[in-house]
Protein backbone atom coordinates (compact mmCIF):
# COMPACT_ATOMS: atom_id res chain seq x y z
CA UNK A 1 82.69 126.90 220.72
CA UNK A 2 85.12 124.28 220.66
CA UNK A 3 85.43 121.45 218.08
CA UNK A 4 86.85 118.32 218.37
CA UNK A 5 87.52 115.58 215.67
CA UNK A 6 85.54 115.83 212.31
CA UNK A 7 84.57 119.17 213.41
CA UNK A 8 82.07 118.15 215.99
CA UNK A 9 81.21 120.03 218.52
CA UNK A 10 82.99 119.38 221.79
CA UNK A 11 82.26 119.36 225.44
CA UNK A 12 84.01 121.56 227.46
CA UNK A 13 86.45 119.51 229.51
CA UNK A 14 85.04 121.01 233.38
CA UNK A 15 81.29 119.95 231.65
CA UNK A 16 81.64 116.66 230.88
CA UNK A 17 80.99 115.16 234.41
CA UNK A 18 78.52 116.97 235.21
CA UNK A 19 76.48 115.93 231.73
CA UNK A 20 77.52 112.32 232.50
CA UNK A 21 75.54 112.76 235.77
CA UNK A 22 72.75 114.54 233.84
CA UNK A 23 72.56 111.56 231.18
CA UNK A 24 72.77 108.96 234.14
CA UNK A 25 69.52 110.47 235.97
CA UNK A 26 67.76 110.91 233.06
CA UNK A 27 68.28 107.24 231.77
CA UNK A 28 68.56 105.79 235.52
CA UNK A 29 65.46 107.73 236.91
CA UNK A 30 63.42 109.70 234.37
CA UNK A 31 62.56 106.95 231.60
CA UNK A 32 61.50 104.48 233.48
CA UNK A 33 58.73 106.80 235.10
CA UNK A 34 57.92 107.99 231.31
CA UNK A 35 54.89 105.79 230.73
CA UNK A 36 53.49 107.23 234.29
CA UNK A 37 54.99 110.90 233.52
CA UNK A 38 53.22 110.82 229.89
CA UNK A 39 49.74 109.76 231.13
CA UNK A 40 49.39 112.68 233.18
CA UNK A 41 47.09 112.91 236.24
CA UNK A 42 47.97 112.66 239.82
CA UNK A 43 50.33 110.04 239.76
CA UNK A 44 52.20 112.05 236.96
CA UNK A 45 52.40 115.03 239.65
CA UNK A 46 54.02 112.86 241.84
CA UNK A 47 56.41 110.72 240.02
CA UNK A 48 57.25 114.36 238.47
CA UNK A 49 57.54 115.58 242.36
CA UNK A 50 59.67 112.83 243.58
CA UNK A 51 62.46 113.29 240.32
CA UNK A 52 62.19 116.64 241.09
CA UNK A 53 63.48 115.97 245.10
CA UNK A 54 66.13 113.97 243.48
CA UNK A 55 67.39 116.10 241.26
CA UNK A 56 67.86 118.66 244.10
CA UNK A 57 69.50 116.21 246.15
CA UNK A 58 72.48 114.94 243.53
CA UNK A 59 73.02 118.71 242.69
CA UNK A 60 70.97 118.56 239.57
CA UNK A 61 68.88 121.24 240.10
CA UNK A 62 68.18 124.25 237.88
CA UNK A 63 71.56 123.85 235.92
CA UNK A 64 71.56 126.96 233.68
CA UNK A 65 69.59 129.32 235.92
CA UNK A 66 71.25 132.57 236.94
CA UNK A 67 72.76 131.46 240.31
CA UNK A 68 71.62 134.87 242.01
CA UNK A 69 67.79 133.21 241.68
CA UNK A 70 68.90 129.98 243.04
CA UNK A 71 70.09 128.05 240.13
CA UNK A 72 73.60 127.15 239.40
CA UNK A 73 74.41 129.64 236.23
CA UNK A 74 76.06 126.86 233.67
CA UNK A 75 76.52 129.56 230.41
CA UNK A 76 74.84 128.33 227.13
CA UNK A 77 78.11 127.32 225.45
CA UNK A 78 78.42 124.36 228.48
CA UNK A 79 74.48 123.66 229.22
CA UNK A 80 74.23 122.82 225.20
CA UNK A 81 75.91 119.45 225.86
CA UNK A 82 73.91 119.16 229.40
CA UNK A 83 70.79 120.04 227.30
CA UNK A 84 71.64 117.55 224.79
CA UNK A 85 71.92 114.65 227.69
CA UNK A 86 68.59 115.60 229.58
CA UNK A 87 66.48 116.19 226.46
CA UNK A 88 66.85 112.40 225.68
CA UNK A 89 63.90 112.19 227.29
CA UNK A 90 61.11 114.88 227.03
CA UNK A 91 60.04 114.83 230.40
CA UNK A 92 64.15 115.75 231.22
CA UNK A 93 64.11 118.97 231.59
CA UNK A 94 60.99 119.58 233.63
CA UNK A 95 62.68 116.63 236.41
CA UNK A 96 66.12 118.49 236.28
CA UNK A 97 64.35 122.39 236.69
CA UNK A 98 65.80 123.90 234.05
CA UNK A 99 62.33 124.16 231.91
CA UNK A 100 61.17 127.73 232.92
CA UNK A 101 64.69 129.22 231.61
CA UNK A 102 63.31 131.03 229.12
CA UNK A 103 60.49 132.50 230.96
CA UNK A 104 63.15 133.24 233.60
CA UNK A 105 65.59 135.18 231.24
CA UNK A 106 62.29 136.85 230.08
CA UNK A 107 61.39 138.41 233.04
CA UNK A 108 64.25 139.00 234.73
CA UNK A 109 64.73 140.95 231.48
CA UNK A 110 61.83 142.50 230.69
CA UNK A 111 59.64 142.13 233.98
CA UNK A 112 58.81 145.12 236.13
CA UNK A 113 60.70 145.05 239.39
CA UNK A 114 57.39 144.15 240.71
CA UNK A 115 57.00 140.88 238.72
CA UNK A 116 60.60 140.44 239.13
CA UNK A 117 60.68 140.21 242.87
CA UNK A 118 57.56 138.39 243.23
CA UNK A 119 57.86 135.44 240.93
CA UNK A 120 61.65 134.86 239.84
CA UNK A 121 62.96 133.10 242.94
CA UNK A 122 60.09 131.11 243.08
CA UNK A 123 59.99 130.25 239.58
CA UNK A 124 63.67 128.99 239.78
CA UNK A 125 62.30 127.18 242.95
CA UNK A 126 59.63 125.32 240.96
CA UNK A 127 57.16 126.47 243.05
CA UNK A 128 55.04 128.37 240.50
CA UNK A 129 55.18 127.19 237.10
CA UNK A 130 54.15 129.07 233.70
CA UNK A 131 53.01 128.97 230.00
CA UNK A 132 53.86 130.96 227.43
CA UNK A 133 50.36 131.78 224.81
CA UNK A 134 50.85 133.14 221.63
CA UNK A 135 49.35 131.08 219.14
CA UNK A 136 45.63 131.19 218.22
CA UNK A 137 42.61 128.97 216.30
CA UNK A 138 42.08 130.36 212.85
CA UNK A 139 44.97 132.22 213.04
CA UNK A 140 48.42 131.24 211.32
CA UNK A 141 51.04 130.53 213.73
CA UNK A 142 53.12 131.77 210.96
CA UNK A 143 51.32 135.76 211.59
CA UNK A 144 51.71 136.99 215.11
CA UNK A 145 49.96 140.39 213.41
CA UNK A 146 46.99 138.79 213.20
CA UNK A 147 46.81 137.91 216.31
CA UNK A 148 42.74 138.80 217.73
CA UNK A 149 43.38 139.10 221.64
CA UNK A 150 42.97 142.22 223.07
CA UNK A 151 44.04 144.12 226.13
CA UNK A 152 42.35 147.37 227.20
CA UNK A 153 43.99 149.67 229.19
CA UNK A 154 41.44 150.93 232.05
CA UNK A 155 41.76 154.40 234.24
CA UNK A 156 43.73 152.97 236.77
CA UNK A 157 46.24 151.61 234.75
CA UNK A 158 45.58 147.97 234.42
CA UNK A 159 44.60 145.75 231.97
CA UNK A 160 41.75 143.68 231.02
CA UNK A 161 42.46 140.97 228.53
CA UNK A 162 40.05 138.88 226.06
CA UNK A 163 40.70 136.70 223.75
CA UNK A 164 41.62 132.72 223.17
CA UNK A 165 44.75 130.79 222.46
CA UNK A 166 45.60 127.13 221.95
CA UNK A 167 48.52 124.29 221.69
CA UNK A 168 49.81 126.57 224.98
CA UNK A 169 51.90 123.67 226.64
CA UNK A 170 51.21 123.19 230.36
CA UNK A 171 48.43 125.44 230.83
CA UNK A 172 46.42 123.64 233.03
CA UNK A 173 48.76 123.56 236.03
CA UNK A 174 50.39 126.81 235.11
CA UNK A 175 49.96 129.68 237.83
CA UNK A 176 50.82 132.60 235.44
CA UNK A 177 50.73 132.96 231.67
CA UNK A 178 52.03 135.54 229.25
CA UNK A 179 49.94 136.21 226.65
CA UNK A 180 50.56 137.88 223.22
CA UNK A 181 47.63 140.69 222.89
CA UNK A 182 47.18 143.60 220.68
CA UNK A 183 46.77 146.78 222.47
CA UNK A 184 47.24 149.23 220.00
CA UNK A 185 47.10 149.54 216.31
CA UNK A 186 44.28 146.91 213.98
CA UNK A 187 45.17 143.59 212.93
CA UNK A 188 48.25 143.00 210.56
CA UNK A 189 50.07 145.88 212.35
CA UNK A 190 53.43 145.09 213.01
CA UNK A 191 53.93 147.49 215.84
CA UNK A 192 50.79 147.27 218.98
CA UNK A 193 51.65 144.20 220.11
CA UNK A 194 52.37 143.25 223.94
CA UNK A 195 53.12 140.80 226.35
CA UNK A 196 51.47 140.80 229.28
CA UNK A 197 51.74 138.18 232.31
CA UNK A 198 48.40 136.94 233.73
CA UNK A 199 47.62 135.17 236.62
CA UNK A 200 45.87 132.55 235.66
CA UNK A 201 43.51 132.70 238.77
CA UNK A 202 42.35 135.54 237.89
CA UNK A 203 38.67 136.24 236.89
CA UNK A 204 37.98 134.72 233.58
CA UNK A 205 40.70 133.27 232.93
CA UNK A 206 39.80 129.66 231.66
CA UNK A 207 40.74 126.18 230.58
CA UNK A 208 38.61 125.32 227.47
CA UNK A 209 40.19 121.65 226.49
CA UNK A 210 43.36 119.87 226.31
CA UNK A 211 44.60 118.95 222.50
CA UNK A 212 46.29 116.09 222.45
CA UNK A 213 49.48 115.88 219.76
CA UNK A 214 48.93 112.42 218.65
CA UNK A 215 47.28 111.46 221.61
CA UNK A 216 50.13 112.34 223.75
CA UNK A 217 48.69 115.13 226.25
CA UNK A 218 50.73 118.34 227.45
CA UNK A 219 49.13 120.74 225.27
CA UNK A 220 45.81 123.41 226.37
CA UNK A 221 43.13 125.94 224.96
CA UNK A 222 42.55 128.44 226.59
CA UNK A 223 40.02 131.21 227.22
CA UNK A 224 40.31 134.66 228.70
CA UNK A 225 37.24 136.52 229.37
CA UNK A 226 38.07 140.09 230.36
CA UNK A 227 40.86 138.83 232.63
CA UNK A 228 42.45 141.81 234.52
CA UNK A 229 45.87 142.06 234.88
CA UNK A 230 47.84 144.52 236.86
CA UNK A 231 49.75 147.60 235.18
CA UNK A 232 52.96 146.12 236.42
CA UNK A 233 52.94 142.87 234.92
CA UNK A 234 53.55 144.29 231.24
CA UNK A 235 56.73 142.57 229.90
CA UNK A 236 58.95 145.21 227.83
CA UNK A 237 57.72 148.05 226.20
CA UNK A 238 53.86 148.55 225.00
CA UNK A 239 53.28 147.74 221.22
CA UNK A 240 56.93 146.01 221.17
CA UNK A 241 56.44 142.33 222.00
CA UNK A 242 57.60 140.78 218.62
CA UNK A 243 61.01 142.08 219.53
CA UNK A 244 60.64 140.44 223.41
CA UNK A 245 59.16 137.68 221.43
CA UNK A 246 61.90 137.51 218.89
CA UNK A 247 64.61 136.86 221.66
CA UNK A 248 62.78 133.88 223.67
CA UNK A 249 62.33 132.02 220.27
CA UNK A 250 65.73 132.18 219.08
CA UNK A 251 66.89 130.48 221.69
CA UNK A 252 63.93 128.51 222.46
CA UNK A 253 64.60 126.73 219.31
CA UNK A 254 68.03 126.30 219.81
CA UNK A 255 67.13 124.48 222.90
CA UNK A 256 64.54 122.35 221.46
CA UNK A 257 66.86 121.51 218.52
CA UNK A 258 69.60 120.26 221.23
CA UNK A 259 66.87 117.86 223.21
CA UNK A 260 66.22 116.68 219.96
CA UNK A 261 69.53 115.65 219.38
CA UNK A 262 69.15 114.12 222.23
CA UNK A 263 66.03 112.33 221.76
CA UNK A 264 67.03 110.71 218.36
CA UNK A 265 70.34 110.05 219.77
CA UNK A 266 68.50 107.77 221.71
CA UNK A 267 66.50 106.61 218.82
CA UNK A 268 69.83 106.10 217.43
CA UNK A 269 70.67 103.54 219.93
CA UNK A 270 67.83 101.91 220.02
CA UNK A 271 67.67 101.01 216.26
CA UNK A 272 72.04 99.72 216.40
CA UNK A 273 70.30 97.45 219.14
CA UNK A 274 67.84 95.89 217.23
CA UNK A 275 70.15 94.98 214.33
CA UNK A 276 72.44 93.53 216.22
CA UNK A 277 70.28 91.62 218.60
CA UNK A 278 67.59 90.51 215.99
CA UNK A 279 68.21 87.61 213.75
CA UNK A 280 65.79 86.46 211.01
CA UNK A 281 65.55 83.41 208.85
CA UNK A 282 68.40 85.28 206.42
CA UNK A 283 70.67 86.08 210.01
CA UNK A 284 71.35 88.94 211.67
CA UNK A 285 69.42 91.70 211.06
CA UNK A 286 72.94 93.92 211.06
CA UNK A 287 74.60 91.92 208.19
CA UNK A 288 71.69 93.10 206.07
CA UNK A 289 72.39 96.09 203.37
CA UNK A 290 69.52 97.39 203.70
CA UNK A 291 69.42 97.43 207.57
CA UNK A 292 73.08 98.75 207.16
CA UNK A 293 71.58 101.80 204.80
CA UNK A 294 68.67 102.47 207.67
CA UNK A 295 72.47 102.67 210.32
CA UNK A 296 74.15 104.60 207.98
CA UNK A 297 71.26 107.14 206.92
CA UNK A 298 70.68 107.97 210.46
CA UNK A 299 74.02 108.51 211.21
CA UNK A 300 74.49 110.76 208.80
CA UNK A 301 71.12 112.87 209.75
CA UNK A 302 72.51 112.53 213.15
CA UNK A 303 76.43 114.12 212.27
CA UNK A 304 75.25 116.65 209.78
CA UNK A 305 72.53 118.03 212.20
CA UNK A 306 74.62 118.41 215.16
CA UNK A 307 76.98 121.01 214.05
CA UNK A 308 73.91 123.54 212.88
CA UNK A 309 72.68 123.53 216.30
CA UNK A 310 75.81 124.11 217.71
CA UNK A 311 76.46 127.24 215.07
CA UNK A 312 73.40 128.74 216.68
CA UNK A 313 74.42 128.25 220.44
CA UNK A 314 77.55 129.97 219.34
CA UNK A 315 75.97 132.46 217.58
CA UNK A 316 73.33 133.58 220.52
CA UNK A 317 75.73 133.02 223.20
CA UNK A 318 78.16 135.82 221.85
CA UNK A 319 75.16 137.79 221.33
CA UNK A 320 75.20 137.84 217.47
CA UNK A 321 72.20 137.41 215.01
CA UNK A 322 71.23 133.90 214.82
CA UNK A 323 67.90 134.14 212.55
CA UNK A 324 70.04 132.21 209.66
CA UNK A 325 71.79 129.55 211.88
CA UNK A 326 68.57 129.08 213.85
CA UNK A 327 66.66 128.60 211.07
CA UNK A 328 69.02 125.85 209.21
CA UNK A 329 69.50 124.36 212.68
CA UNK A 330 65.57 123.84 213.65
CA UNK A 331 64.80 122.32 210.09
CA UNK A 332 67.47 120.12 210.24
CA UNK A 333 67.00 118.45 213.89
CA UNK A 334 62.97 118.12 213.54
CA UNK A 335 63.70 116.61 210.15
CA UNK A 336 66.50 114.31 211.25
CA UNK A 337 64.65 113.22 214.66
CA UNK A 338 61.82 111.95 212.22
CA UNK A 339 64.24 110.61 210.18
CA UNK A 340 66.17 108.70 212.59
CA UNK A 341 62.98 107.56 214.71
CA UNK A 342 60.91 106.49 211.55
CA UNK A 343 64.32 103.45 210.36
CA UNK A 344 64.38 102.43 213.89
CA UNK A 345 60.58 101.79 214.04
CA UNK A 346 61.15 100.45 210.51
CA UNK A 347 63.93 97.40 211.90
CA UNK A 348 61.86 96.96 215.16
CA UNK A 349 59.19 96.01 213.00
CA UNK A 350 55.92 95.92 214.90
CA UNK A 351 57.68 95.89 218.31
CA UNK A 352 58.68 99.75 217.38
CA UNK A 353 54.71 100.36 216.76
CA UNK A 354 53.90 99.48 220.39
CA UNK A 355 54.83 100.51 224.07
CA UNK A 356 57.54 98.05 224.67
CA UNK A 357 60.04 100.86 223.23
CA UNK A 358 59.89 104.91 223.33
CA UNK A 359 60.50 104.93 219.66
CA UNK A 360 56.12 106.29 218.98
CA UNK A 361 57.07 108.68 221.28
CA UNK A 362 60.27 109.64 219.76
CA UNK A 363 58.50 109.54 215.88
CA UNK A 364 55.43 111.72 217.66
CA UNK A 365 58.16 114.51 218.58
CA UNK A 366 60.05 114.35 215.29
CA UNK A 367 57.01 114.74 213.41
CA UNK A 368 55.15 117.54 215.67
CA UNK A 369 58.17 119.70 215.68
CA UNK A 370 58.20 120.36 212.26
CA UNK A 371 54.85 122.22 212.71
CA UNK A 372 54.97 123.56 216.24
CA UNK A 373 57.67 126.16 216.90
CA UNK A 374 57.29 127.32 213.61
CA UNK A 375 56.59 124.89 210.67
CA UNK A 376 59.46 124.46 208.42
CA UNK A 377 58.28 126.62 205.51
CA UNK A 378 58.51 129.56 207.71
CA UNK A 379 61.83 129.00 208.48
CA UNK A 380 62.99 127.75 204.90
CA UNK A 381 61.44 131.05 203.18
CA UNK A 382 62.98 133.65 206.21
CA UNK A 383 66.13 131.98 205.52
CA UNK A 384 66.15 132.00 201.91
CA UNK A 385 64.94 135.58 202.13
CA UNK A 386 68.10 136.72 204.35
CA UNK A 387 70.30 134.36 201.92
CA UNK A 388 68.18 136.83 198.95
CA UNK A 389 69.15 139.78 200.12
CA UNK A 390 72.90 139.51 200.54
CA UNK A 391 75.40 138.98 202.92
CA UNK A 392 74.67 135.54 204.19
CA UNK A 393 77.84 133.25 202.89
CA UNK A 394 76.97 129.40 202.32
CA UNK A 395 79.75 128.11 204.30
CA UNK A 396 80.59 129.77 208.23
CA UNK A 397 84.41 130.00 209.44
């Protein structure tokens, strides 16, 4: 990873015009459709449809997916700056194609050859889209173990799966989901876990009710009743999905974290706007201290975030443990992205509680991903008990 002055993180030199034209379709193209985009619905299908077409067209197109499945293989240590400019706005990587990369490295990973040569291309392609279920009502997030879905193995070698999960993003226009199910072992085990990919036109499978996150929609319960899946469609070993499991959140996170940058970068702007454009009875909102405090807070969340996240691309993309540097890094950007959204709703004043600006949408993010994705106690305590145990240093270089 390269660093340029004050020990920010740097784009490499043959990425930077290529994130310029990422940051120039998002801002030129995808937020203006957001208020269609976030309402969902037909016309969200096709507004989504149409970006997607564009994308293709201006070379846009599944940046960081290998290039042998039709996408154009950018390596982590270059898409983190491309992620950064697309995730400004949520809908960004869905209109660019490069939102089923983790369920692509996944499977091309851990997928039989059989689910490998049947969905892979096509997922690259966009033309089948998936969800990934793991977490459960009444269960804590923070205890895969516990989790109470269960998949029977039947003479002929398939599998028949029951069971419910919820807050599974995209599930209702998903065409295959992978589902964390016990099939060995009782609850609280941590061994008897799997993974196994279901069609979700199977038999049983069903939609139960979409949970809104603040009354912003994306997120699905779901039902499966004895849904069989085939033999083949088992990702990694039996019993060992926490470690398959393990590898798609660590950099999950790390991907999230760098769209949030993103996203309060944009907050960011929005708020050094407003002060400068908004004059009261007492002037400019800008020559205010305490409207200077809100600039300088932020951009102080905003610089001491930023180099965390990049630690952890670093970390994953030479293939080292990142549980310590993911952990630091996915605290910090949910926290900061709150942070930095909450002072610029604070100096719009009511105008940043309406939907003249994206900043409610901006706040709703900050605040949901300090639960979803792992709420930040879970990651403060697994750090702390890594930190515990030796051989973590407080400072990295």
């Amino acid at each position: 990873m390269e660093y340029g002055q004050g020990g920010l993180p740097q784009c490499p030199p043959e990425t930077v015009e290529l994130r310029d034209r990422v940051a120039e379709f998002v801002r030129g193209r995808v937020i203006p459709c957001e208020p269609v985009l976030d309402a969902g619905g037909p016309d969200a299908a096709a507004a989504l449809a149409e970006l997607r077409c564009a994308a293709r067209e201006e070379g846009l197109w599944a940046l960081p997916l290998p290039e042998e499945l039709g996408g154009q293989g950018v390596p982590l240590r270059s898409y983190a700056h491309i992620a950064e400019a697309e995730g400004a706005s949520d809908h960004g990587p869905a209109a660019l194609g490069s939102a089923p990369l983790l369920d692509v490295l996944m499977l091309l990973r851990h997928g039989s050859h059989t689910v490998r040569e049947a969905y892979l291309k096509r997922l690259v392609a966009g033309e089948v889209r998936t969800c990934y279920a793991m977490t459960e009502p009444d269960v804590p997030g923070t205890d895969p173990c516990s989790t109470g879905t269960r998949a029977v193995r039947e003479t002929g070698g398939d599998w028949v799966v029951s069971g419910r999960k919820w807050f599974v993003s995209g599930a209702a226009d998903a065409d295959l989901v992978t589902v964390l199910a016990r099939t060995d072992g009782a609850s609280g085990d941590r061994t008897g876990l799997s993974l196994l990919l279901a069609p979700t036109d199977a038999p049983g499978f069903r939609v139960v009710r979409e949970l809104p996150v603040f009354g912003a929609s994306g997120q699905w319960e779901i039902e499966l009743d004895r849904v069989p899946v085939p033999g083949s469609h088992l990702l990694g070993e039996r019993g060992q999905a926490l470690a398959v499991a393990g590898e798609r959140l660590q950099l999950g996170r790390t991907l999230r974290c760098l769209r949030w940058l993103g996203q309060a970068g944009r907050a960011f702007d929005l708020l050094c706007s407003r002060a400068q454009s908004r004059s009261g009875s007492r002037g400019p909102l800008a020559a205010q201290q305490l409207v200077q405090r809100h600039v300088f807070d932020a951009l102080l969340a905003l610089r001491a975030a930023r180099p965390l996240v990049y630690e952890a691309v670093a970390r994953i993309d030479a293939g080292l443990d990142a549980h310590v540097e993911v952990g630091l890094a996915k605290v910090a950007a949910a926290r900061m992205l709150q942070q930095v959204a909450d002072v610029a709703i604070q100096v719009h004043g009511a105008a940043g509680l309406g939907p003249d600006t994206a900043l409610p949408a901006l706040f709703r993010i900050g605040r949901a991903a300090r639960i979803l994705d792992g709420p930040d106690e879970l990651h403060m305590t697994s750090v702390a008990r890594r930190v515990l145990r030796g051989g973590v240093r407080p400072a990295v270089g």
